[in-house]
Structures are given as structure tokens and as C-alpha cells.
PDB file of N, CA and C in Angstrom:
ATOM      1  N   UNK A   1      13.329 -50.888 -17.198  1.00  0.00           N
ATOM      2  CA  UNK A   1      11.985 -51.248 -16.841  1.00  0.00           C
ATOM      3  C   UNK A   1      11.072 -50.246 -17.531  1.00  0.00           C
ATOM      4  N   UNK A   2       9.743 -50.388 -18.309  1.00  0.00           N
ATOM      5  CA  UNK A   2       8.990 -49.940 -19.055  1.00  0.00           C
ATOM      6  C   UNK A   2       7.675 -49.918 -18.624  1.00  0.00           C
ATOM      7  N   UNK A   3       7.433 -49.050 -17.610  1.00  0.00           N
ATOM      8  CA  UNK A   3       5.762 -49.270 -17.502  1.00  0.00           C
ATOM      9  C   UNK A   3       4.474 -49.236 -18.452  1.00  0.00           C
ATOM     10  N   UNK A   4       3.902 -50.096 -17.931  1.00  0.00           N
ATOM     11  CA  UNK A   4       2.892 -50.968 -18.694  1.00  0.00           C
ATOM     12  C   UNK A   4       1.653 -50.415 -17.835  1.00  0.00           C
ATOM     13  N   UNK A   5       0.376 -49.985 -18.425  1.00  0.00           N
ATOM     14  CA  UNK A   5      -0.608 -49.538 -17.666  1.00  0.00           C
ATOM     15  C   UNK A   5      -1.296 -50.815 -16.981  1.00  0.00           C
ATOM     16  N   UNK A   6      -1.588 -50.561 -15.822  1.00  0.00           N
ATOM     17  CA  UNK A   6      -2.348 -51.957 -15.509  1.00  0.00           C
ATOM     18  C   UNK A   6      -1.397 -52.137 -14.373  1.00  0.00           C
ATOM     19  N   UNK A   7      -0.550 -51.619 -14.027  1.00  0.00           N
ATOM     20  CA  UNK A   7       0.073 -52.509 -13.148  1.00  0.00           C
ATOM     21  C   UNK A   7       1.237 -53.658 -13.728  1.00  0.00           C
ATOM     22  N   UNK A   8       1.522 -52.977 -14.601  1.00  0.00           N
ATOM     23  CA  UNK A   8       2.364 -54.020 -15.472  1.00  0.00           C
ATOM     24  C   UNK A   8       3.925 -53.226 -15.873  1.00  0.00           C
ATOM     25  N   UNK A   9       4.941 -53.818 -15.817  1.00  0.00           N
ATOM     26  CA  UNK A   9       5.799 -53.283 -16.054  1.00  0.00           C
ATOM     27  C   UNK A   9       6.654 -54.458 -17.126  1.00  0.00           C
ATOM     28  N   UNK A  10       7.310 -54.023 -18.232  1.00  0.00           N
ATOM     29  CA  UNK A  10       8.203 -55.179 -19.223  1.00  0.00           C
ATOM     30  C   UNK A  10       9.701 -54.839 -18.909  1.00  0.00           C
ATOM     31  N   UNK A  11      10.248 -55.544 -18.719  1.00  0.00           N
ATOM     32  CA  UNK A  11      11.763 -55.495 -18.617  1.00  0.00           C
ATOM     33  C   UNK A  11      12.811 -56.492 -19.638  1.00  0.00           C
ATOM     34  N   UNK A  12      13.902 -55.723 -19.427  1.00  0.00           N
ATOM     35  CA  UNK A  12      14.288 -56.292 -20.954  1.00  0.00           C
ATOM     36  C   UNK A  12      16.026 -56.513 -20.773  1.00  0.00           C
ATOM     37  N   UNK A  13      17.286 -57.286 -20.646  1.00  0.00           N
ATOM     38  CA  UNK A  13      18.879 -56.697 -20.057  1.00  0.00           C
ATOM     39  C   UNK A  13      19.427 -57.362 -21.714  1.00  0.00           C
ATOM     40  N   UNK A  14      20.125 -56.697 -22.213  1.00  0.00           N
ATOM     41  CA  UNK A  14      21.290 -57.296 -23.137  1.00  0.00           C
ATOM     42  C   UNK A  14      22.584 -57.330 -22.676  1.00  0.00           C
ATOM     43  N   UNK A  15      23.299 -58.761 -22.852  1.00  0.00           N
ATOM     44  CA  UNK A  15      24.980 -58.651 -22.378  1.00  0.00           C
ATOM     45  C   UNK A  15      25.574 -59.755 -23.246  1.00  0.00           C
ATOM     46  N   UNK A  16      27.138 -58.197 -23.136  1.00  0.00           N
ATOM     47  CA  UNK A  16      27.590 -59.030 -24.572  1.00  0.00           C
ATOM     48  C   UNK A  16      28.236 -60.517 -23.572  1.00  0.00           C
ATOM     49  N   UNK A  17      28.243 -61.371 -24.875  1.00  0.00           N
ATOM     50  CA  UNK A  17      28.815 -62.603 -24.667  1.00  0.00           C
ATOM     51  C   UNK A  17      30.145 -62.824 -23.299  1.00  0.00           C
ATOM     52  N   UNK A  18      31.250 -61.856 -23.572  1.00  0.00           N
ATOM     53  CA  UNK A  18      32.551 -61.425 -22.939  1.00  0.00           C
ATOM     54  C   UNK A  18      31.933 -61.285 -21.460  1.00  0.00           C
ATOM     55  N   UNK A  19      31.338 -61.342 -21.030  1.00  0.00           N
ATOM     56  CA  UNK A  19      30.246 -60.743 -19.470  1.00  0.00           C
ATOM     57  C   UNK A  19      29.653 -62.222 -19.112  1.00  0.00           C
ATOM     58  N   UNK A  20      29.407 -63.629 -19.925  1.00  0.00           N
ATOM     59  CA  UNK A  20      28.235 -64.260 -19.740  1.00  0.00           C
ATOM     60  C   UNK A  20      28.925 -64.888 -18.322  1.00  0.00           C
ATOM     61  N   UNK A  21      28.331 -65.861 -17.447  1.00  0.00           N
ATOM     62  CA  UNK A  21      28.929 -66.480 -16.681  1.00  0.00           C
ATOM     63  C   UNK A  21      29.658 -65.859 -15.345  1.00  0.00           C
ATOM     64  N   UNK A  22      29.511 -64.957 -15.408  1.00  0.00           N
ATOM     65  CA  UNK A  22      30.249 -63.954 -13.677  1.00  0.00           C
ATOM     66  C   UNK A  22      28.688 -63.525 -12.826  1.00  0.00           C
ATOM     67  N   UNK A  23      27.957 -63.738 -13.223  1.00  0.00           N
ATOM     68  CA  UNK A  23      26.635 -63.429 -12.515  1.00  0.00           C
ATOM     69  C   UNK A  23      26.405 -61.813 -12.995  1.00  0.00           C
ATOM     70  N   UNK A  24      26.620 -60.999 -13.776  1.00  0.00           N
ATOM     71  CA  UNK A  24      25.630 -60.393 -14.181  1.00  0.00           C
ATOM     72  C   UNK A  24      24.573 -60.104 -14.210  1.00  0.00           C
ATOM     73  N   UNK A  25      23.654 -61.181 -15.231  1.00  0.00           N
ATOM     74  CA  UNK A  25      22.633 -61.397 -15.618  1.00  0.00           C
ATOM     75  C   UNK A  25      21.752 -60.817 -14.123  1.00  0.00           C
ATOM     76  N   UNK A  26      22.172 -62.078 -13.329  1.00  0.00           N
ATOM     77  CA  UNK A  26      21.660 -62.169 -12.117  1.00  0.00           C
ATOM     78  C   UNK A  26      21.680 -61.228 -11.058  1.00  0.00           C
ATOM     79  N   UNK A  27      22.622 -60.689 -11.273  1.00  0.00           N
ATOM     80  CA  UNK A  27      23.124 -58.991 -10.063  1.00  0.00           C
ATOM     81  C   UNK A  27      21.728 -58.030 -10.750  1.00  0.00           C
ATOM     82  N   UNK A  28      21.521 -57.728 -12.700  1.00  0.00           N
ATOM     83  CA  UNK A  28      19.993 -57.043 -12.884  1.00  0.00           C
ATOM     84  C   UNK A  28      19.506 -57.174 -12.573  1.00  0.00           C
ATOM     85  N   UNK A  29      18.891 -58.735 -12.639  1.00  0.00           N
ATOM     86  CA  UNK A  29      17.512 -59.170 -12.849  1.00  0.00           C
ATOM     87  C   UNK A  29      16.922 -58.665 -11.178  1.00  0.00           C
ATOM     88  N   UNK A  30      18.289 -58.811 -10.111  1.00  0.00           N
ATOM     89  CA  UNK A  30      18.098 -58.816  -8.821  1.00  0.00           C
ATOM     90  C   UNK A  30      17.722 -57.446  -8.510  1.00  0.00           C
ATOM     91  N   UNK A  31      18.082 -56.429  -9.178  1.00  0.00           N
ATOM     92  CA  UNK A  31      18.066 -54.907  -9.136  1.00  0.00           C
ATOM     93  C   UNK A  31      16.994 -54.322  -9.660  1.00  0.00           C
ATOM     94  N   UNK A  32      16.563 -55.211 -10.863  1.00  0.00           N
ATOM     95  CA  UNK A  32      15.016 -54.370 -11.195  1.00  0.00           C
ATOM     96  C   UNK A  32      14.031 -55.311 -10.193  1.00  0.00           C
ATOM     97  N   UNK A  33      13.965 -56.210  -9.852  1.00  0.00           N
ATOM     98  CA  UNK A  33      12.962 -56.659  -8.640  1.00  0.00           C
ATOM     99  C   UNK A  33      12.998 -55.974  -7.931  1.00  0.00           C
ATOM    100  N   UNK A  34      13.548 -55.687  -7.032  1.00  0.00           N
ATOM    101  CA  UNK A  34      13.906 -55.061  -5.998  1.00  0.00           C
ATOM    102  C   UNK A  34      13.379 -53.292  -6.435  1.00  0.00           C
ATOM    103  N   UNK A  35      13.791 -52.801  -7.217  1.00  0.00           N
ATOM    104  CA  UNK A  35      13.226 -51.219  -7.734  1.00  0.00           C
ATOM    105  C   UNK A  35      11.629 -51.625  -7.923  1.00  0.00           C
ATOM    106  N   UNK A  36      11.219 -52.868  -8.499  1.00  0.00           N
ATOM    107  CA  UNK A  36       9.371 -53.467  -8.945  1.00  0.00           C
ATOM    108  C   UNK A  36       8.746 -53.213  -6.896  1.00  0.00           C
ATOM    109  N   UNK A  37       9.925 -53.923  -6.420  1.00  0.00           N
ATOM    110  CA  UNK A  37       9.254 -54.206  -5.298  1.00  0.00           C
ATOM    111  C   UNK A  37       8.799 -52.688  -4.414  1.00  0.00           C
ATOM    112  N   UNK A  38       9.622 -51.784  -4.550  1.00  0.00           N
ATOM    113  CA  UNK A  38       9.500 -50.664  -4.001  1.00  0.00           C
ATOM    114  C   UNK A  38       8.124 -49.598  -4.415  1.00  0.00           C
ATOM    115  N   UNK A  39       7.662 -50.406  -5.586  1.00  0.00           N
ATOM    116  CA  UNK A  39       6.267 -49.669  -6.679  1.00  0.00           C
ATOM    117  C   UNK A  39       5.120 -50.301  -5.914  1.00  0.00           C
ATOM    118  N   UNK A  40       4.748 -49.989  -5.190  1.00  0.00           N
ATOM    119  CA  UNK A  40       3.336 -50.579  -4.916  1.00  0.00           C
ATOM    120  C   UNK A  40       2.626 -50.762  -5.994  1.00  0.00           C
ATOM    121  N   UNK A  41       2.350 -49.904  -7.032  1.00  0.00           N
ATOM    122  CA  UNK A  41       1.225 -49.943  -8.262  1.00  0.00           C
ATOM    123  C   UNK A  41       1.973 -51.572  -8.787  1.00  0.00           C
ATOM    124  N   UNK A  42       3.025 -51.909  -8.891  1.00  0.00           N
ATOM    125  CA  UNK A  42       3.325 -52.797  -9.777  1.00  0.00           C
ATOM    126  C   UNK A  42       2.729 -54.420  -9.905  1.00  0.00           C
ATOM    127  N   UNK A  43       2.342 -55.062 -10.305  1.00  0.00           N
ATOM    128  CA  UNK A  43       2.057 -56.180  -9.740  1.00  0.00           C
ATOM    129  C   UNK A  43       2.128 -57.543 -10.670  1.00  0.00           C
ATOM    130  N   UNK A  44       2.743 -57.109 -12.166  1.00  0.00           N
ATOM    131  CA  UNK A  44       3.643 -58.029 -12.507  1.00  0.00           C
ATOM    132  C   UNK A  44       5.161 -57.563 -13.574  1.00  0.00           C
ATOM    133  N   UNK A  45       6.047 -58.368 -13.281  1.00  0.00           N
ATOM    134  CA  UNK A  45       7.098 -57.530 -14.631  1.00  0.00           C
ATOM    135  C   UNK A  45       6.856 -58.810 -15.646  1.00  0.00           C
ATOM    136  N   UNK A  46       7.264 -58.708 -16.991  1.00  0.00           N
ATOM    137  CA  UNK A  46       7.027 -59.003 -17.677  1.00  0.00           C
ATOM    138  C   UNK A  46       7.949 -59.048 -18.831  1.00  0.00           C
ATOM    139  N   UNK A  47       8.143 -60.373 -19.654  1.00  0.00           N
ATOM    140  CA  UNK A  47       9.381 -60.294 -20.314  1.00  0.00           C
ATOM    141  C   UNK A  47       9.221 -61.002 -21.628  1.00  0.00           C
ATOM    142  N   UNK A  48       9.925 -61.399 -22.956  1.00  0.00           N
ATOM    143  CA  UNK A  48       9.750 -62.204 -24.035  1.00  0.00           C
ATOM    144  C   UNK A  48      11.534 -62.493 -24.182  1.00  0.00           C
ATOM    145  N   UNK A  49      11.431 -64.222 -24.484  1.00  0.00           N
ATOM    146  CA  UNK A  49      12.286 -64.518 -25.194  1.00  0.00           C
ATOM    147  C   UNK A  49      12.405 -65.483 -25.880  1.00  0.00           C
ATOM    148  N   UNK A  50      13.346 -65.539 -27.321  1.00  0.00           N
ATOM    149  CA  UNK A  50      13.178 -66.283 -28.469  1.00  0.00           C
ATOM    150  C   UNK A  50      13.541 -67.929 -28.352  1.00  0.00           C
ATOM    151  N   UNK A  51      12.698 -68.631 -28.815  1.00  0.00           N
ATOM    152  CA  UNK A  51      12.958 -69.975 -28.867  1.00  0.00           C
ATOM    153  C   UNK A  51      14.356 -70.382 -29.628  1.00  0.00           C
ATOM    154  N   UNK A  52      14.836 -71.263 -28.448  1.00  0.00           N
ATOM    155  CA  UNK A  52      16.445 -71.561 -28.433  1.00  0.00           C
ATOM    156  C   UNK A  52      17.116 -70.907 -27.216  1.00  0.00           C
ATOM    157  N   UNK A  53      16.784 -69.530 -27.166  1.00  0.00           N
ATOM    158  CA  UNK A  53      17.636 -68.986 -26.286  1.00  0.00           C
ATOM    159  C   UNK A  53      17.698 -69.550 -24.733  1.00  0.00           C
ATOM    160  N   UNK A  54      18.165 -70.811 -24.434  1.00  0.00           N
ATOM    161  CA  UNK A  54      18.212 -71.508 -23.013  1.00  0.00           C
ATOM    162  C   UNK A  54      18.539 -71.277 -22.183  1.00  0.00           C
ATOM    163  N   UNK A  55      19.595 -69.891 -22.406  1.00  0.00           N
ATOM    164  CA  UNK A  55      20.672 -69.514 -20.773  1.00  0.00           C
ATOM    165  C   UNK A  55      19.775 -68.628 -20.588  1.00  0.00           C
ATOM    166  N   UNK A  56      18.635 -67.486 -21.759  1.00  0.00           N
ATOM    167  CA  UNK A  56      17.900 -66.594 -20.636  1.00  0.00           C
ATOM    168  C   UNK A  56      16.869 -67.323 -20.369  1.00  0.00           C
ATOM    169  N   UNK A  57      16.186 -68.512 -21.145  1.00  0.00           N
ATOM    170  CA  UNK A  57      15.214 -69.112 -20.244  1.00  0.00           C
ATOM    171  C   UNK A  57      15.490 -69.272 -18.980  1.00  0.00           C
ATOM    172  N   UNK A  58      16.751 -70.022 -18.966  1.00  0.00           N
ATOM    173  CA  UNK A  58      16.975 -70.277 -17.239  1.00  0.00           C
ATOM    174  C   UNK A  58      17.265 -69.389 -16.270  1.00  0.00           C
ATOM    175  N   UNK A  59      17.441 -68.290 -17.086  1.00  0.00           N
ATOM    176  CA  UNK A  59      18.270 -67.417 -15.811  1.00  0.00           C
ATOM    177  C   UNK A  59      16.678 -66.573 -15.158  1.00  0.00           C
ATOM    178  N   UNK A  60      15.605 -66.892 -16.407  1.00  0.00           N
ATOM    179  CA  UNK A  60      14.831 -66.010 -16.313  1.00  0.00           C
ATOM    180  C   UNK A  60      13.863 -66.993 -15.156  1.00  0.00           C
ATOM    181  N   UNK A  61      13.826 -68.131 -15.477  1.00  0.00           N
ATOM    182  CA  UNK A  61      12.845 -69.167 -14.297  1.00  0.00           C
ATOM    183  C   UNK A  61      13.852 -69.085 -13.008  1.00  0.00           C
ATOM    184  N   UNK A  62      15.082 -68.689 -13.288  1.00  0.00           N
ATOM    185  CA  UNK A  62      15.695 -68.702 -11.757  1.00  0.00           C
ATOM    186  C   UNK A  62      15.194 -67.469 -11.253  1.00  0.00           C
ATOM    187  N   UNK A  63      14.479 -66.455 -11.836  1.00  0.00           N
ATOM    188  CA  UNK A  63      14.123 -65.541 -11.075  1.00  0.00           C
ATOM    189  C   UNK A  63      12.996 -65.557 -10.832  1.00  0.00           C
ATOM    190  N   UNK A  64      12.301 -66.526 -11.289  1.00  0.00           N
ATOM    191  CA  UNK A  64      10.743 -66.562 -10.647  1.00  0.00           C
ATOM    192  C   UNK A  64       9.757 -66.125 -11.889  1.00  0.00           C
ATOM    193  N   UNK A  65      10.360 -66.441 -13.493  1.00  0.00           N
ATOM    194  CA  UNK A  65       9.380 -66.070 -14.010  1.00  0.00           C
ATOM    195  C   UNK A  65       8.759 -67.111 -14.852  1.00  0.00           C
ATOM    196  N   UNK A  66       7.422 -67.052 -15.360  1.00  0.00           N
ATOM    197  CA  UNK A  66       7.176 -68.133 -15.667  1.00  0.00           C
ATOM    198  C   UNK A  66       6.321 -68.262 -17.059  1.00  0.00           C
ATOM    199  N   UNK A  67       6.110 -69.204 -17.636  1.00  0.00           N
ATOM    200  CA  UNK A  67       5.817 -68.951 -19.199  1.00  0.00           C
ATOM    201  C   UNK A  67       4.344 -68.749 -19.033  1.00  0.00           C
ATOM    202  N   UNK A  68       3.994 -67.624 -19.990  1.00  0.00           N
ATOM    203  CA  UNK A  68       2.000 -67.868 -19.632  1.00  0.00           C
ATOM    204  C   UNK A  68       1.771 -67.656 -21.133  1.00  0.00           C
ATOM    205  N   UNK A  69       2.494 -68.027 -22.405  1.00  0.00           N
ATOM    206  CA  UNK A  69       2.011 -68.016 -23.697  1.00  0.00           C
ATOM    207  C   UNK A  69       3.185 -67.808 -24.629  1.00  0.00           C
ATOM    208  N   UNK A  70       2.678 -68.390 -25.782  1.00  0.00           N
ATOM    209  CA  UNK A  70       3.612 -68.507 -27.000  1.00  0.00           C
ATOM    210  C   UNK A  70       2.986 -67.610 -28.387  1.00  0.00           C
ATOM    211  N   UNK A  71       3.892 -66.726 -29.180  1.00  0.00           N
ATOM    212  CA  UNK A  71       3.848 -66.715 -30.624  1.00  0.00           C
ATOM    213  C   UNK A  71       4.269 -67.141 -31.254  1.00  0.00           C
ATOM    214  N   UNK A  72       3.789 -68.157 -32.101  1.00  0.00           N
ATOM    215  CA  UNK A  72       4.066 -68.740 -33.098  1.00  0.00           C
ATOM    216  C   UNK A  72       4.871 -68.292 -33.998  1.00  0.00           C
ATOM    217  N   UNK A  73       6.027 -68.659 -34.543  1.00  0.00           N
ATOM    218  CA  UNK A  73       6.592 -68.050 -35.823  1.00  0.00           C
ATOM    219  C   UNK A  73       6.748 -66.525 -35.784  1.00  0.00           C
ATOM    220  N   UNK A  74       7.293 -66.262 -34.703  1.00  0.00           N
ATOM    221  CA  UNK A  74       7.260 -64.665 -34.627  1.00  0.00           C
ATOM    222  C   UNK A  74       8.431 -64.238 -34.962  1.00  0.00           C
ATOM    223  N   UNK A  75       9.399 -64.911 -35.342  1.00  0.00           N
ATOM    224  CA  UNK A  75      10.675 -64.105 -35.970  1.00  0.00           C
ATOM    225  C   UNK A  75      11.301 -64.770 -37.145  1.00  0.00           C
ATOM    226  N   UNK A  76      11.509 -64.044 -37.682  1.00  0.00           N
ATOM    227  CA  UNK A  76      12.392 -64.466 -39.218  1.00  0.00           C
ATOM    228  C   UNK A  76      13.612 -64.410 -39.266  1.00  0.00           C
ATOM    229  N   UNK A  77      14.642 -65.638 -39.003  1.00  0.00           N
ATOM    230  CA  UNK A  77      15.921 -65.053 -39.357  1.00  0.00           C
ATOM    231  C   UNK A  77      16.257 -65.414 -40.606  1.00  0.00           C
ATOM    232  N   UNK A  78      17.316 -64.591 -41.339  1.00  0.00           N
ATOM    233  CA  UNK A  78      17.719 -64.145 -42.091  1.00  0.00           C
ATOM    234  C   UNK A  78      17.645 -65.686 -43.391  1.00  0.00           C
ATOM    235  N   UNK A  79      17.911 -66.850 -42.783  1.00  0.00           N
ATOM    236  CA  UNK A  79      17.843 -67.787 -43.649  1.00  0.00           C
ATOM    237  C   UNK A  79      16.628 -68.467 -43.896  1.00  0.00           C
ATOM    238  N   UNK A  80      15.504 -67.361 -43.708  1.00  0.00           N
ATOM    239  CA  UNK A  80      13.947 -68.088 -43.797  1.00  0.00           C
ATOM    240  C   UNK A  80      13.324 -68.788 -42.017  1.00  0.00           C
ATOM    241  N   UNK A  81      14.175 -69.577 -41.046  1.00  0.00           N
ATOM    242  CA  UNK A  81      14.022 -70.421 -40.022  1.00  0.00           C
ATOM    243  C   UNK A  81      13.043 -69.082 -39.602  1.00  0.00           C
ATOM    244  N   UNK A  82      11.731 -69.659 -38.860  1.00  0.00           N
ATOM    245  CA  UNK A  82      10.855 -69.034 -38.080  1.00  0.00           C
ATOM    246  C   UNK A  82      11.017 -69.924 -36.669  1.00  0.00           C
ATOM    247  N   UNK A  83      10.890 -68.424 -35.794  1.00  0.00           N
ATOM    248  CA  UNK A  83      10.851 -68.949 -34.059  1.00  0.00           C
ATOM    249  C   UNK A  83       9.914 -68.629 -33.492  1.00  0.00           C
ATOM    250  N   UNK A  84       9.368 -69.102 -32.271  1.00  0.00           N
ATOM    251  CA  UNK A  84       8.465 -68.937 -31.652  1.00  0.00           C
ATOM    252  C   UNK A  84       9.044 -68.112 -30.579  1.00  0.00           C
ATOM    253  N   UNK A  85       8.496 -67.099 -30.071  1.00  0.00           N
ATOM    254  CA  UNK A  85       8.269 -65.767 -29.031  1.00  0.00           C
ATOM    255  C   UNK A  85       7.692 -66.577 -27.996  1.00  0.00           C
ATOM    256  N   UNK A  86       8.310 -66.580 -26.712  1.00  0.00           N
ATOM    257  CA  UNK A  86       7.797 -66.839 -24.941  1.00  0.00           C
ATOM    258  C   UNK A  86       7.631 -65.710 -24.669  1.00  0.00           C
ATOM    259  N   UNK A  87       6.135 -65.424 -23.839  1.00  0.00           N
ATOM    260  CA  UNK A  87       6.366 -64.537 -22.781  1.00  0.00           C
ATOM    261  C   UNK A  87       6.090 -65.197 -21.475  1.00  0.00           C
ATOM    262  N   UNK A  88       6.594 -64.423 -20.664  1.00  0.00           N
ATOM    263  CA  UNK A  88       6.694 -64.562 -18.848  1.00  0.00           C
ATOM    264  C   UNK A  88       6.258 -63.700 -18.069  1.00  0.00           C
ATOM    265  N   UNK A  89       5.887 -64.086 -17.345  1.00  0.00           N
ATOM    266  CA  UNK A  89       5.626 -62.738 -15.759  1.00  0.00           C
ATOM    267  C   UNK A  89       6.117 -63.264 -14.751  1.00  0.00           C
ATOM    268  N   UNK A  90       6.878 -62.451 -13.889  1.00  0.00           N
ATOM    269  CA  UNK A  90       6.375 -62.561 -12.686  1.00  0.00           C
ATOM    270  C   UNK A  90       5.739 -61.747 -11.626  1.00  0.00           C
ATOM    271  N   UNK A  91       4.732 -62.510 -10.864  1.00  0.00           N
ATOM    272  CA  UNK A  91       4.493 -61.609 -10.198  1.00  0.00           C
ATOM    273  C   UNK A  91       4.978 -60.994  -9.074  1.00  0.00           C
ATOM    274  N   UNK A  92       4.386 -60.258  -8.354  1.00  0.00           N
ATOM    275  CA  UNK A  92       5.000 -59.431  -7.054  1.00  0.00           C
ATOM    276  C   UNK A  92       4.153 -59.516  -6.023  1.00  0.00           C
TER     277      UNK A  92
END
């Protein structure tokens, strides 16, 4: 978790593939809420992820977060294809 002035905090989990599917994801996401919730100052976390990526979209709306804007063409992979950047909040 990365505080953000404002009352804002960005959070961010990587897991390798070998991990996906045992609830992981979900045991973090449950652990930095819970540490957000204990911050009074906090009052949203905040996250980005790349178009395509569907299992953290979902894992990320299963936690209550929700899309509030897009970048366009914000990443280049390697074979030219440009993706569009989501971000999310949720609040507290």
C-alpha cells in the first residue's frame, strides 16, 4: 500500500501463475482493506489494470472496486499492440 496525499492510498499484489486459483489474490486484497480500514485519514485505495487482464478485473470488482476512467493506448507491447490502462477506487 502506497500513500497518496489526499487521503488516497494505491495498492498494487503480483502472483506468479503456480498460486492462481487457491484464493490468494483474495486472502491480500482482504488484508490491505482491512490495514485501509484501520487509517482513518484514508478514504479511497486505488488501483490500475491493463486491458485484457479479466481475472484481476474480477477479482478486483469482487472487492468492491470500481472503474472511474481509462488511458488510452497506455502500453506498448513488444509487437507494436497498444492497451488501454483502467483505474479503480474503492472507497472506505
Amino acid at each position: 500500500m502506497h500513500k497518496i496525499p489526499g487521503g488516497r492510498a494505491s495498492v498494487a499484489i503480483a502472483l506468479c501463475k503456480e498460486y492462481w486459483n487457491q484464493g490468494i489474490g483474495t486472502k491480500m486484497f482482504e488484508e490491505m482493506i482491512r490495514i485501509a480500514q484501520t487509517r482513518p485519514e484514508e478514504m479511497q485505495l486505488e488501483l490500475e489494470f491493463v486491458e485484457g487482464n479479466t481475472r484481476a478485473r474480477a477479482l478486483y470488482e469482487k472487492m468492491g472496486f470500481r472503474i472511474t476512467g481509462v488511458r488510452p493506448d497506455a502500453i506498448r507491447l513488444k509487437d507494436g499492440t497498444l492497451l488501454d490502462e483502467y483505474m479503480m477506487i474503492r472507497k472506505m
